[in-house]
N, C-alpha and C. Protein backbone atom coordinates (compact mmCIF):
# COMPACT_ATOMS: atom_id res chain seq x y z
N UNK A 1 9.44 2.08 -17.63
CA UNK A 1 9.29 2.45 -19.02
C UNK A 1 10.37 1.81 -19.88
N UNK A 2 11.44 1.69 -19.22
CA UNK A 2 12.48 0.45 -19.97
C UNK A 2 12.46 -0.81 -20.18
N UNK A 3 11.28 -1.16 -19.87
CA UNK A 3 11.04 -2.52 -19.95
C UNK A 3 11.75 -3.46 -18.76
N UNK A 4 12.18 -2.74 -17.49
CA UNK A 4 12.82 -3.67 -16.37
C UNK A 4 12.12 -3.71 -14.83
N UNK A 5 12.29 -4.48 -14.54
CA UNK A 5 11.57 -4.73 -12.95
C UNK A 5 12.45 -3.39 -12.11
N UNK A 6 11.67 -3.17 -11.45
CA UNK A 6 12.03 -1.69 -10.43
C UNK A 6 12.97 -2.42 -9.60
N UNK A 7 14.05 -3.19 -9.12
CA UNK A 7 14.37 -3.30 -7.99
C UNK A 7 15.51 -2.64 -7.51
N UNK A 8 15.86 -2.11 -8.48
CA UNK A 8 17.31 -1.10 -8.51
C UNK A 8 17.21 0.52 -8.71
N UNK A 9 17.84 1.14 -7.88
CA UNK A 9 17.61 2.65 -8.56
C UNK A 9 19.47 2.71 -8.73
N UNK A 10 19.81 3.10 -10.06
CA UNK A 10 21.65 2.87 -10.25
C UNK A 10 21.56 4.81 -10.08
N UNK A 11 20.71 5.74 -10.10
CA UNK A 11 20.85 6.82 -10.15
C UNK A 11 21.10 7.75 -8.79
N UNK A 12 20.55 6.71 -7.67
CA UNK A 12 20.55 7.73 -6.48
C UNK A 12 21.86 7.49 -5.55
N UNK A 13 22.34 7.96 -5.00
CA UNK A 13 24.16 7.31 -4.44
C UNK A 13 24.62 6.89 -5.19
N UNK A 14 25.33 5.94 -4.81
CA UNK A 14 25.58 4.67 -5.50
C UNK A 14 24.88 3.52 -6.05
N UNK A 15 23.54 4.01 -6.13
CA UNK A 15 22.64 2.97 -6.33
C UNK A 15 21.86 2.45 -5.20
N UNK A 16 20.26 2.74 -5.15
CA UNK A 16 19.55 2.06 -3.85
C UNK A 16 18.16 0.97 -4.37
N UNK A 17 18.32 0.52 -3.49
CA UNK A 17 17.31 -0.59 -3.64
C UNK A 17 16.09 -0.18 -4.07
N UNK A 18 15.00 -0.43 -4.88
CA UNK A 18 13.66 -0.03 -4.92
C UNK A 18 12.75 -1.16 -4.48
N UNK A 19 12.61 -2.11 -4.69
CA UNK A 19 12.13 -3.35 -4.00
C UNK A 19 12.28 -3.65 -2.60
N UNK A 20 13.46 -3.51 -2.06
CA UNK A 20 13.62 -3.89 -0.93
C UNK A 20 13.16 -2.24 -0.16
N UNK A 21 13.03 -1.24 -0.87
CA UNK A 21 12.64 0.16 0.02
C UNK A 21 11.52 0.19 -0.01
N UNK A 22 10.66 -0.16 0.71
CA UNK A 22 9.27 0.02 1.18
C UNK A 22 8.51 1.22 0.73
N UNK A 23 9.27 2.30 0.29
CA UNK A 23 8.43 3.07 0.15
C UNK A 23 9.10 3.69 -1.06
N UNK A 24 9.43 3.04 -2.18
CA UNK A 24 9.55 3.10 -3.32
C UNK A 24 8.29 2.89 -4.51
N UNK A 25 7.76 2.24 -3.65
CA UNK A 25 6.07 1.91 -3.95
C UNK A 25 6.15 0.87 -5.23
N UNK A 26 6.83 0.01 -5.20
CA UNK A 26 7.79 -0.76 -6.59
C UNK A 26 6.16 -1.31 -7.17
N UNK A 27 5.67 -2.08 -6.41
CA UNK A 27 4.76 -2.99 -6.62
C UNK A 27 2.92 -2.20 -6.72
N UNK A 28 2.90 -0.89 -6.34
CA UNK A 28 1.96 -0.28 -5.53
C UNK A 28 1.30 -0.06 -6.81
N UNK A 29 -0.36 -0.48 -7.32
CA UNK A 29 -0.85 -0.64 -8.75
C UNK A 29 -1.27 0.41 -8.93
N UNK A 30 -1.23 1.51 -8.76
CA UNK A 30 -1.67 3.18 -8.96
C UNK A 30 -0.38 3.34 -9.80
N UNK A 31 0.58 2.92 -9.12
CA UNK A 31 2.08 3.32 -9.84
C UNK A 31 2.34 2.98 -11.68
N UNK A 32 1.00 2.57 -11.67
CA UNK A 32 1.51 2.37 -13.11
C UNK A 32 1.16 3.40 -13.99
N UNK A 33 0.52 4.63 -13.07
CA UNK A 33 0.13 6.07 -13.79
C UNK A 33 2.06 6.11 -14.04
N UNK A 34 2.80 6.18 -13.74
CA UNK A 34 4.28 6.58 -14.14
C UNK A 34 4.59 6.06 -15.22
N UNK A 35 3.74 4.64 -16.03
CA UNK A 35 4.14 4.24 -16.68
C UNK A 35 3.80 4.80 -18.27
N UNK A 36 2.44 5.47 -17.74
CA UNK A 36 1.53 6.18 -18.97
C UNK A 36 1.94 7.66 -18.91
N UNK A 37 2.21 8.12 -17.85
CA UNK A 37 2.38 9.76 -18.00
C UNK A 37 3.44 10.31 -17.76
N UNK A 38 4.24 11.12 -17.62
CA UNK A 38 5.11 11.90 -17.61
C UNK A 38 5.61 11.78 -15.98
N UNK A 39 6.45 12.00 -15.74
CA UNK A 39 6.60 12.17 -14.08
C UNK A 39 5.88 13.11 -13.28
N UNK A 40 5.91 14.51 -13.66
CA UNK A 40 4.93 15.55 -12.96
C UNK A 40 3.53 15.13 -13.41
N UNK A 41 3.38 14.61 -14.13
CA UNK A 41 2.13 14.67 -14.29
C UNK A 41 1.37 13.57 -12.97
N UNK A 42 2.34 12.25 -13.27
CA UNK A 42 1.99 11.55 -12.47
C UNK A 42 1.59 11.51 -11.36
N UNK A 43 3.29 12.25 -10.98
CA UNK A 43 3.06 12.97 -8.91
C UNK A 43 2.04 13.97 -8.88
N UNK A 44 1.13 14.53 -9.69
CA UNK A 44 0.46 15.43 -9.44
C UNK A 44 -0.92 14.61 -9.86
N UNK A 45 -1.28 13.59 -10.11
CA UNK A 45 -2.39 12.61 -10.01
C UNK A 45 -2.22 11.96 -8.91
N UNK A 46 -1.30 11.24 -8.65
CA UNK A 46 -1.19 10.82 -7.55
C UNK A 46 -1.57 11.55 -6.26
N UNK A 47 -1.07 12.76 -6.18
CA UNK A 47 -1.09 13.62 -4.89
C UNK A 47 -3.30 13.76 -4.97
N UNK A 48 -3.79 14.52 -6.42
CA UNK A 48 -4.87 14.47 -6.47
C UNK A 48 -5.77 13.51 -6.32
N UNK A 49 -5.46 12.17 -6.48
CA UNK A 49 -6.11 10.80 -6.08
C UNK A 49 -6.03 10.47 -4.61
N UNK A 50 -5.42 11.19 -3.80
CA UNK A 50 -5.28 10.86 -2.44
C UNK A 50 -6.92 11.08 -1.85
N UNK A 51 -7.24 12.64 -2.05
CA UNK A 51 -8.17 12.71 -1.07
C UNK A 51 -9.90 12.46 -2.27
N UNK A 52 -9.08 12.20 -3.29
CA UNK A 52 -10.41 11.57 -4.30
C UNK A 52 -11.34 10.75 -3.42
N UNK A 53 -9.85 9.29 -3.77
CA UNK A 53 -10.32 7.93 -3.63
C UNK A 53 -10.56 7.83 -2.10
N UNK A 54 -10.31 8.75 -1.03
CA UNK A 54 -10.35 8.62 0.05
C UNK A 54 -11.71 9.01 0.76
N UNK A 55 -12.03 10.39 0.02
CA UNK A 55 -13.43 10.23 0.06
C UNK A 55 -14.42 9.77 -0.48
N UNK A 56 -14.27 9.30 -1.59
CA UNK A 56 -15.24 8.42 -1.92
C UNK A 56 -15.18 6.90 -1.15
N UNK A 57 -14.27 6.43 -0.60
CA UNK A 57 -14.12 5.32 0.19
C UNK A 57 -15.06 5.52 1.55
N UNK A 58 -14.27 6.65 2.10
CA UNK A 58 -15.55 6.84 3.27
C UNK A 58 -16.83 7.39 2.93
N UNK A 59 -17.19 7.62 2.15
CA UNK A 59 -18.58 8.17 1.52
C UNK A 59 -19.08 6.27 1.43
N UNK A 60 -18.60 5.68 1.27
CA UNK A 60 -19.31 4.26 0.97
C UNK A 60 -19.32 3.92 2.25
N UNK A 61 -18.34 3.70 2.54
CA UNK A 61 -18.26 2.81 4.37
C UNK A 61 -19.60 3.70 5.14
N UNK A 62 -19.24 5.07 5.15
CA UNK A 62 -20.01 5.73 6.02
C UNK A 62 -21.71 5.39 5.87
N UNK A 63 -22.12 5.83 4.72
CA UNK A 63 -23.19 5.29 4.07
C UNK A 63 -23.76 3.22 4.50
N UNK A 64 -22.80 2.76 4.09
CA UNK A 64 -23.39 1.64 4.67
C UNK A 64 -23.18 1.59 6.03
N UNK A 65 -22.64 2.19 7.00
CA UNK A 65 -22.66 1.66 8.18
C UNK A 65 -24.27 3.14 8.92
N UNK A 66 -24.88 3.44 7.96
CA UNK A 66 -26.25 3.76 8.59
C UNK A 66 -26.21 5.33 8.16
N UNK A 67 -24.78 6.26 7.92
CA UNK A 67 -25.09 7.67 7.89
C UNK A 67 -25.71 8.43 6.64
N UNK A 68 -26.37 9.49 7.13
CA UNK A 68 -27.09 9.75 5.93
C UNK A 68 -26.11 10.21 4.32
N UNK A 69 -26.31 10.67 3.40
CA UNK A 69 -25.93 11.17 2.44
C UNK A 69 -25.27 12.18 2.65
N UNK A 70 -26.07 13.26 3.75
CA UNK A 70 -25.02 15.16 3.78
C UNK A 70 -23.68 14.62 5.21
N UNK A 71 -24.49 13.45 5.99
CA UNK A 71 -23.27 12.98 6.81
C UNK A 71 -21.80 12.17 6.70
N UNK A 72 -22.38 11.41 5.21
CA UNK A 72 -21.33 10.86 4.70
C UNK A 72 -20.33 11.66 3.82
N UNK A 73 -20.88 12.13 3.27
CA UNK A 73 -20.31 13.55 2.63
C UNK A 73 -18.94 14.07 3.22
N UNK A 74 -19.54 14.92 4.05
CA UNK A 74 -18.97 15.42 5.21
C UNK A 74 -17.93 14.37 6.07
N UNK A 75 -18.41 13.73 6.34
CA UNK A 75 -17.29 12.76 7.05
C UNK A 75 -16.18 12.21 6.24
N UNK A 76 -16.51 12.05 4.76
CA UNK A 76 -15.54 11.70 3.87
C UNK A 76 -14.70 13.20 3.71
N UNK A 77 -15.05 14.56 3.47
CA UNK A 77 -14.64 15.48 3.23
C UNK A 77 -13.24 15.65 4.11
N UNK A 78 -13.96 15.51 5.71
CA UNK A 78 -13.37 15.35 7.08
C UNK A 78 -12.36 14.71 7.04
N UNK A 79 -12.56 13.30 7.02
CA UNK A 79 -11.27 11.90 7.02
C UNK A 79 -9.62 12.69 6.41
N UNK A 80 -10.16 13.35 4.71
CA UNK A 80 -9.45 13.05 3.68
C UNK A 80 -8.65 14.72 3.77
N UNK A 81 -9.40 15.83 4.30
CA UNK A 81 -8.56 16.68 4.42
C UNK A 81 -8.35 17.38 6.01
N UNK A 82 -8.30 16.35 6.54
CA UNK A 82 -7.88 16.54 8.37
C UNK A 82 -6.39 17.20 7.76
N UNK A 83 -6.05 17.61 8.82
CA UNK A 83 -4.40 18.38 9.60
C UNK A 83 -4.29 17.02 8.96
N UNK A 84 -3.63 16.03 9.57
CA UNK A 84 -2.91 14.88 9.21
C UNK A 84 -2.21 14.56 7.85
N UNK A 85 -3.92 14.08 6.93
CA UNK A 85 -3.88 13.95 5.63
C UNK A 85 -3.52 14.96 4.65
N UNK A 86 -3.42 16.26 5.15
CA UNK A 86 -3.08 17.40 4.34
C UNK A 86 -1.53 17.10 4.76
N UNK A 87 -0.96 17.34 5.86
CA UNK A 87 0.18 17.30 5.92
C UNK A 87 1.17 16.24 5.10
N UNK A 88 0.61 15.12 5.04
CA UNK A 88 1.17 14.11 4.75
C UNK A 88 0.62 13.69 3.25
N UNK A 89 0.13 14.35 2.30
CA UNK A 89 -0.51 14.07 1.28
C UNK A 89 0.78 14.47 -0.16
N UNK A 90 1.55 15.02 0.05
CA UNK A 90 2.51 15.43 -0.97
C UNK A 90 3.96 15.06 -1.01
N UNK A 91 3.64 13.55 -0.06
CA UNK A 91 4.87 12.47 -0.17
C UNK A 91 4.58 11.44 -0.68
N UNK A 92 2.87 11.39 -0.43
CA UNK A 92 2.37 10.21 -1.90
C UNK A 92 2.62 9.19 -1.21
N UNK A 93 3.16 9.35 -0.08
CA UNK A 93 3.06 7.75 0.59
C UNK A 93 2.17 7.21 1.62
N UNK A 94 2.27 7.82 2.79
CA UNK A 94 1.09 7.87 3.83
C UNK A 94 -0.19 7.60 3.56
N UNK A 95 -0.56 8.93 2.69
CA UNK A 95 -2.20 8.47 2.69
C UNK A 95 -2.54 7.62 1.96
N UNK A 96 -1.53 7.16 0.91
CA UNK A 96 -1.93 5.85 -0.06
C UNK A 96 -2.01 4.85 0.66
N UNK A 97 -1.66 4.78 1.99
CA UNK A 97 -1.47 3.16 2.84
C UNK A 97 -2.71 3.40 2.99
N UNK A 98 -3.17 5.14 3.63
CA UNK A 98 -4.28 5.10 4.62
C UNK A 98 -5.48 5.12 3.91
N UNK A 99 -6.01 5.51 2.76
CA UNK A 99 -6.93 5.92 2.01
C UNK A 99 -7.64 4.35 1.98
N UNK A 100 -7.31 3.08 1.38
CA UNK A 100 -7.88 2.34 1.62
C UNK A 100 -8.30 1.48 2.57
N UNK A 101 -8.23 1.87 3.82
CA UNK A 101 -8.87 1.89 5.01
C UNK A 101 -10.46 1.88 5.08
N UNK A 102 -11.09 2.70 4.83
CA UNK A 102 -12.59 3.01 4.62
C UNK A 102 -12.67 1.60 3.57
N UNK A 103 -12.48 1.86 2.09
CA UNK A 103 -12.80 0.75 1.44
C UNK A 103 -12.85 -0.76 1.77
N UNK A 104 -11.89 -1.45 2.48
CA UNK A 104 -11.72 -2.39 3.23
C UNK A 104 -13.11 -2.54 4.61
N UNK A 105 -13.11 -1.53 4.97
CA UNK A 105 -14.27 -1.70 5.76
C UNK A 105 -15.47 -1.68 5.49
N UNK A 106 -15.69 -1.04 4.29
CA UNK A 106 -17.00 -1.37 3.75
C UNK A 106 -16.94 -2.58 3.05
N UNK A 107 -15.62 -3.57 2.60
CA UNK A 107 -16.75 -4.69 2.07
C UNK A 107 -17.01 -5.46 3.35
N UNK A 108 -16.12 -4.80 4.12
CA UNK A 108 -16.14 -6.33 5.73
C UNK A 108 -17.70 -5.63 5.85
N UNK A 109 -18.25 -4.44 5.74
CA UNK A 109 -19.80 -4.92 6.38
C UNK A 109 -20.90 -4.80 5.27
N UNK A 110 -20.17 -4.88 4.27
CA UNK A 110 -21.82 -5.27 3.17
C UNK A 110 -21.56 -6.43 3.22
N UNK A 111 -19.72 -7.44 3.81
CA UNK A 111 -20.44 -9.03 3.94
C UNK A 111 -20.94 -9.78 5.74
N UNK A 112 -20.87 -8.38 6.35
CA UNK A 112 -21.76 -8.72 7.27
C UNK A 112 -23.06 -8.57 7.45
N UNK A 113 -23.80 -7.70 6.38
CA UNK A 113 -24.98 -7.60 5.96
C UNK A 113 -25.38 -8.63 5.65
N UNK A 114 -25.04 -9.62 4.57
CA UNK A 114 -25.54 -10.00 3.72
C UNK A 114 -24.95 -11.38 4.01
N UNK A 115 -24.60 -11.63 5.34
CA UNK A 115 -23.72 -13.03 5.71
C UNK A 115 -22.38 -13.58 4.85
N UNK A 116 -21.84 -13.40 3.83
CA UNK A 116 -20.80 -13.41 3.16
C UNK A 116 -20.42 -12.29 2.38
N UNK A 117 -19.40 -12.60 1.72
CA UNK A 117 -18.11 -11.30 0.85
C UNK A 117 -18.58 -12.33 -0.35
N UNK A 118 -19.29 -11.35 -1.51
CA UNK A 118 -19.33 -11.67 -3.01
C UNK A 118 -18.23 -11.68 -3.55
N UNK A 119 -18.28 -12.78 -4.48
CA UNK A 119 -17.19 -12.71 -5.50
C UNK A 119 -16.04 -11.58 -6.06
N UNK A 120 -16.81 -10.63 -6.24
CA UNK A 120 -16.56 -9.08 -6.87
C UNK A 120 -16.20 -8.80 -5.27
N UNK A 121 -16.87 -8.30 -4.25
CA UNK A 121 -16.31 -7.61 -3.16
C UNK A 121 -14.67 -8.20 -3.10
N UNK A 122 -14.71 -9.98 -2.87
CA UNK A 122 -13.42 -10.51 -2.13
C UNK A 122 -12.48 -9.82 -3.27
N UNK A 123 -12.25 -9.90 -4.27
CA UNK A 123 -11.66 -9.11 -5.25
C UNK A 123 -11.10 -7.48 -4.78
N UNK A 124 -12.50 -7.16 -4.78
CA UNK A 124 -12.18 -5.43 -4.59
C UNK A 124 -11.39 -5.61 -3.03
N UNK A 125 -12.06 -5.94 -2.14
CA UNK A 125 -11.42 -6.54 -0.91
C UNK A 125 -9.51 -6.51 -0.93
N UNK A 126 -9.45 -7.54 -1.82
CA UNK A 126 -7.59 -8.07 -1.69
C UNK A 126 -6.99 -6.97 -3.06
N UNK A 127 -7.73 -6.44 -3.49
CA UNK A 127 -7.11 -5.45 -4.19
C UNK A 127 -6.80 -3.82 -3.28
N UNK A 128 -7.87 -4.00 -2.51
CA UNK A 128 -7.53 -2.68 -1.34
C UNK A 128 -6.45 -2.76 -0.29
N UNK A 129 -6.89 -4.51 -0.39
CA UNK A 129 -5.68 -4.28 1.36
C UNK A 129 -3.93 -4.75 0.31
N UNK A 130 -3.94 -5.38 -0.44
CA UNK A 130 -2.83 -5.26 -1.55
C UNK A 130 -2.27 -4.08 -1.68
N UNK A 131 -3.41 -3.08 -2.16
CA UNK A 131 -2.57 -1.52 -2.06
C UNK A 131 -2.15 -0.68 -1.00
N UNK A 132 -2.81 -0.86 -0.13
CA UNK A 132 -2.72 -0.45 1.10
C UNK A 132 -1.03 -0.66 1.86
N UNK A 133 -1.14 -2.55 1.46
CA UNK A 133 0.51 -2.80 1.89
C UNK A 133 1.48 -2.17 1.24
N UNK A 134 1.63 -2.00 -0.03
CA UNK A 134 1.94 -1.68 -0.66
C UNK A 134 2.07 -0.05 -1.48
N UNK A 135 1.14 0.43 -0.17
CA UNK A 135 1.06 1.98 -0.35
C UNK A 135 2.21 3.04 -0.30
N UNK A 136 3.18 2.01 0.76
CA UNK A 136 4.85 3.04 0.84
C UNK A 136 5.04 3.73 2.33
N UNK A 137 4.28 3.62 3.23
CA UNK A 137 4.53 3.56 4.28
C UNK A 137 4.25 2.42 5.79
N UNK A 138 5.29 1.67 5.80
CA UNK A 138 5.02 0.19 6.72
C UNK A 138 4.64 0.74 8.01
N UNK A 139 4.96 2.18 8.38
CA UNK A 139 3.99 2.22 9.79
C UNK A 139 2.61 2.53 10.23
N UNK A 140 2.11 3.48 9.04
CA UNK A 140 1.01 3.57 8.53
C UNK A 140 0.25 2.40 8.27
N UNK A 141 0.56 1.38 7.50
CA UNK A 141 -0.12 -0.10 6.65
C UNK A 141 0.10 -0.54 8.35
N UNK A 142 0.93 -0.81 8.97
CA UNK A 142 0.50 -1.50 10.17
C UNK A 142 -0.53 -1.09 11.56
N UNK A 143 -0.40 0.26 11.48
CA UNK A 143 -1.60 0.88 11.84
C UNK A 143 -2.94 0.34 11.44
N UNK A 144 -2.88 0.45 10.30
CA UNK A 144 -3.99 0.10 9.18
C UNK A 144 -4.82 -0.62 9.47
N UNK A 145 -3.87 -2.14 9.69
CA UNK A 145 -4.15 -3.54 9.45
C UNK A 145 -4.17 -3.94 11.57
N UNK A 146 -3.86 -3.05 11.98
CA UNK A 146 -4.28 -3.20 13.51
C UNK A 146 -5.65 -2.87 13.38
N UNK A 147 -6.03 -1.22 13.20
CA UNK A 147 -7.28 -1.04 13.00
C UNK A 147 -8.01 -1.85 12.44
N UNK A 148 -8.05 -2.85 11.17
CA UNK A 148 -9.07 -3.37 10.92
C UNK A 148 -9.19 -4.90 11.40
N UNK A 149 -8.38 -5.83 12.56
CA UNK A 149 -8.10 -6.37 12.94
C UNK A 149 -9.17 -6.15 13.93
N UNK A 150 -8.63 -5.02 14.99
CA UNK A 150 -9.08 -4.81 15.93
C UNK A 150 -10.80 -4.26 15.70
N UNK A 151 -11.12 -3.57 14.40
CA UNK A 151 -12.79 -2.96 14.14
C UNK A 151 -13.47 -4.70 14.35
N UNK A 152 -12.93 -5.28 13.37
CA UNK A 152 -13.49 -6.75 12.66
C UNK A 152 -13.86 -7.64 14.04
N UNK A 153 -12.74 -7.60 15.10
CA UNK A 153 -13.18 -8.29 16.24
C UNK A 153 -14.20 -7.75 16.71
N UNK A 154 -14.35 -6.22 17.30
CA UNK A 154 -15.14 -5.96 17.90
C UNK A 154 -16.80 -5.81 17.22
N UNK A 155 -16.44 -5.82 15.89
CA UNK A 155 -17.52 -5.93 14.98
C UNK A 155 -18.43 -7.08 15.23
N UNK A 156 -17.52 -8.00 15.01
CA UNK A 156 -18.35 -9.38 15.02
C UNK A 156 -18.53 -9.86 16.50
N UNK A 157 -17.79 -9.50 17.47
CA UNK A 157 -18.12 -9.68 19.18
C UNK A 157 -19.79 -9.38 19.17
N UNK A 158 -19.71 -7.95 18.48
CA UNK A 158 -21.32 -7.17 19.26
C UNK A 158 -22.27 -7.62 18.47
N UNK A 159 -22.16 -8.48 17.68
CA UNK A 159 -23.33 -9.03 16.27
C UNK A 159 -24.24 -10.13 17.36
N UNK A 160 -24.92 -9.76 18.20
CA UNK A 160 -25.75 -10.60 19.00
C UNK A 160 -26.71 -11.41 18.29
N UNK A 161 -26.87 -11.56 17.13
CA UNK A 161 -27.94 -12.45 15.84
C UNK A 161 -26.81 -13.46 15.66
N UNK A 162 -25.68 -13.25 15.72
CA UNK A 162 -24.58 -14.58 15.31
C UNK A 162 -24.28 -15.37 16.08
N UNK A 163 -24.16 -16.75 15.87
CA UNK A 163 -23.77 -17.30 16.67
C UNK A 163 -22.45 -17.18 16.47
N UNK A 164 -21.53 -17.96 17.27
CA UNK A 164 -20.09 -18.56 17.62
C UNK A 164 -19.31 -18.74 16.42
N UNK A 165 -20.42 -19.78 16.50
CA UNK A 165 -20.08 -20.44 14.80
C UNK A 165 -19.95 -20.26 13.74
N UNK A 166 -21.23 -19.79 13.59
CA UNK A 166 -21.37 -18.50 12.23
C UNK A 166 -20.12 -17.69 12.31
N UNK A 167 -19.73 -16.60 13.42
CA UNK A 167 -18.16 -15.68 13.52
C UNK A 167 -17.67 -16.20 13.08
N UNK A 168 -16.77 -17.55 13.89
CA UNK A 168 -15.66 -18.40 13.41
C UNK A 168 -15.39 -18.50 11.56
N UNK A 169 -16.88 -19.19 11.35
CA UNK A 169 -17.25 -19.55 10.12
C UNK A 169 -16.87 -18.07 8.89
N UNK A 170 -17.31 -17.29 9.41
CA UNK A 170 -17.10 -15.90 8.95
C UNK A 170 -15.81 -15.79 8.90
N UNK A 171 -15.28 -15.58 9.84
CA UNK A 171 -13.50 -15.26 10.04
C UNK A 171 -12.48 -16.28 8.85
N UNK A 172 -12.76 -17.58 9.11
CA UNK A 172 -12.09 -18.52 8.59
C UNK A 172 -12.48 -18.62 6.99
N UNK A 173 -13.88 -18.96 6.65
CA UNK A 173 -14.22 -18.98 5.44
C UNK A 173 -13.99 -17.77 4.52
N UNK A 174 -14.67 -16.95 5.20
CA UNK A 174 -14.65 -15.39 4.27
C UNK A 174 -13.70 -14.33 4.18
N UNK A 175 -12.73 -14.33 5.76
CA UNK A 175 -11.77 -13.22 5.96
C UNK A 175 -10.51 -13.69 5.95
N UNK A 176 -10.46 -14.90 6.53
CA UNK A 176 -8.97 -15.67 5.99
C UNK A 176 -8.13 -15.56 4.75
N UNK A 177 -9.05 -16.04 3.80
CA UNK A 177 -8.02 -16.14 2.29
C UNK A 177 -7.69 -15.10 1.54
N UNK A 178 -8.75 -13.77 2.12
CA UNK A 178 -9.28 -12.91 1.17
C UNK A 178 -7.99 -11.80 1.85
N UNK A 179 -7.83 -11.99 3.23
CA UNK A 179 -6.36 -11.00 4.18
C UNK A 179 -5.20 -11.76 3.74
N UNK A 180 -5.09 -13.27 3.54
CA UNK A 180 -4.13 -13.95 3.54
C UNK A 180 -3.42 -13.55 2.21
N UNK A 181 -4.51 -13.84 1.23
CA UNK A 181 -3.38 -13.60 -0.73
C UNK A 181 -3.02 -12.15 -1.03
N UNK A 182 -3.42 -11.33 -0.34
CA UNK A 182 -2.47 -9.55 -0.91
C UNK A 182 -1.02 -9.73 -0.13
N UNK A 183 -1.08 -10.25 1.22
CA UNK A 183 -0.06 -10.37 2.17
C UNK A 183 1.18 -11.33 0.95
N UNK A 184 0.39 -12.47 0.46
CA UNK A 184 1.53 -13.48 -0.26
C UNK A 184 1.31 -12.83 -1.81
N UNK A 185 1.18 -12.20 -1.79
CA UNK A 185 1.37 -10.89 -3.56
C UNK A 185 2.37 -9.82 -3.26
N UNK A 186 2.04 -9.41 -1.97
CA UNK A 186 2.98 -8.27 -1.59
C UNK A 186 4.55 -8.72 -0.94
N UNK A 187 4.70 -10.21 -1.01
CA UNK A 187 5.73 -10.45 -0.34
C UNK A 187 7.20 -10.59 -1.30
N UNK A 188 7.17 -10.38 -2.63
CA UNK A 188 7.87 -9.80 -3.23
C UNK A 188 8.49 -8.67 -2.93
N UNK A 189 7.77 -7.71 -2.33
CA UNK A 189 8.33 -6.23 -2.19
C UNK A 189 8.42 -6.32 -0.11
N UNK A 190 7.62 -7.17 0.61
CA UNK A 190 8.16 -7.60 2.20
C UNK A 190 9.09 -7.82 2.01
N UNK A 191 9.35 -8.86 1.96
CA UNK A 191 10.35 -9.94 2.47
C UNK A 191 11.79 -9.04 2.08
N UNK A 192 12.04 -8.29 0.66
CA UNK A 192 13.45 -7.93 0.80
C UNK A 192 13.15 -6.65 1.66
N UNK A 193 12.00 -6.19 1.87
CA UNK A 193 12.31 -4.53 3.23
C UNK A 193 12.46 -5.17 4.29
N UNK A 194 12.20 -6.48 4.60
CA UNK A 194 12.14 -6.65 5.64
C UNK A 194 13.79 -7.03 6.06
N UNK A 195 14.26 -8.25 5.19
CA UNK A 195 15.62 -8.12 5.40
C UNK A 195 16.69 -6.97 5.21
């Protein structure tokens, strides 16, 4: 709201890093509710957007991967207020890595439906897994990004209509650039947690 890049907090100790603290959420694009609202107000959208956007994420994935309407429902209901996600929902960090999980997986299979990722999906795509990194917890986001690593292989292994080629072609053309540019967006706020 001062008009300065987050990378400093001069208020907490002696002053701590916000950029280089991973879970300062410096870069994380929800965060710019802090910029429009009040602080409580914020943390209290934030906390309420957890199991929003989370079920409506799995309400889509679920839905396209075959389940009905009262099943997707339900399974989104499920995901977003498990033991887990309740526990961990009023640090604002966790489930923000985890929530876009579902979303990410539904565009990987409306562009395995449809043999490629649309314009608009690759977008929504590197805007999910962007937030995701950037959600404020690096063990969570690496969880994350195992899981959809590991779904995507076994996804495209069992696609017996594809060839080799086509996968490859898939992987390289469509999933390459689209995993690769949130990773080199988010490396502003990596690279100093990491050092």
């Amino acid at each position: 709201k001062a008009g300065q890049i987050p990378l400093w907090n001069p208020y907490n100790f002696s002053g701590t890093p916000l950029l280089a603290n991973y879970q300062s959420q410096a870069l994380y694009p929800l965060g710019v509710l802090y910029l429009i609202l009040p602080q409580v107000v914020a943390w209290t959208v934030f906390v309420i957007l957890q199991p929003l956007l989370g079920s409506i994420f799995l309400y889509l994935f679920a839905t396209e991967i075959g389940l009905s309407v009262g099943a997707a429902i339900v399974a989104g209901i499920l995901f977003n207020f498990s033991s887990f996600a309740s526990s961990w929902m009023e640090f604002n960090t966790v489930w923000h890595t985890i929530l876009w999980l579902p979303l990410i997986l539904y565009i990987l299979e409306r562009g395995i439906k449809h043999t490629y990722i649309t314009r608009g999906n690759k977008i929504i795509f590197m805007f999910a897994l962007f937030s995701s990194i950037n959600g404020g917890h690096p063990q969570d986001f690496i969880y994350t990004f195992l899981f959809f690593i590991l779904y995507t292989g076994i996804r495209l292994a069992t696609l017996s209509n594809w060839t080799s080629d086509k996968k490859l072609s898939f992987i390289i053309g469509q999933l390459s650039l689209i995993t690769g540019i949130p990773f080199l967006l988010a490396s502003p706020q990596l690279l100093p947690t990491i050092e």
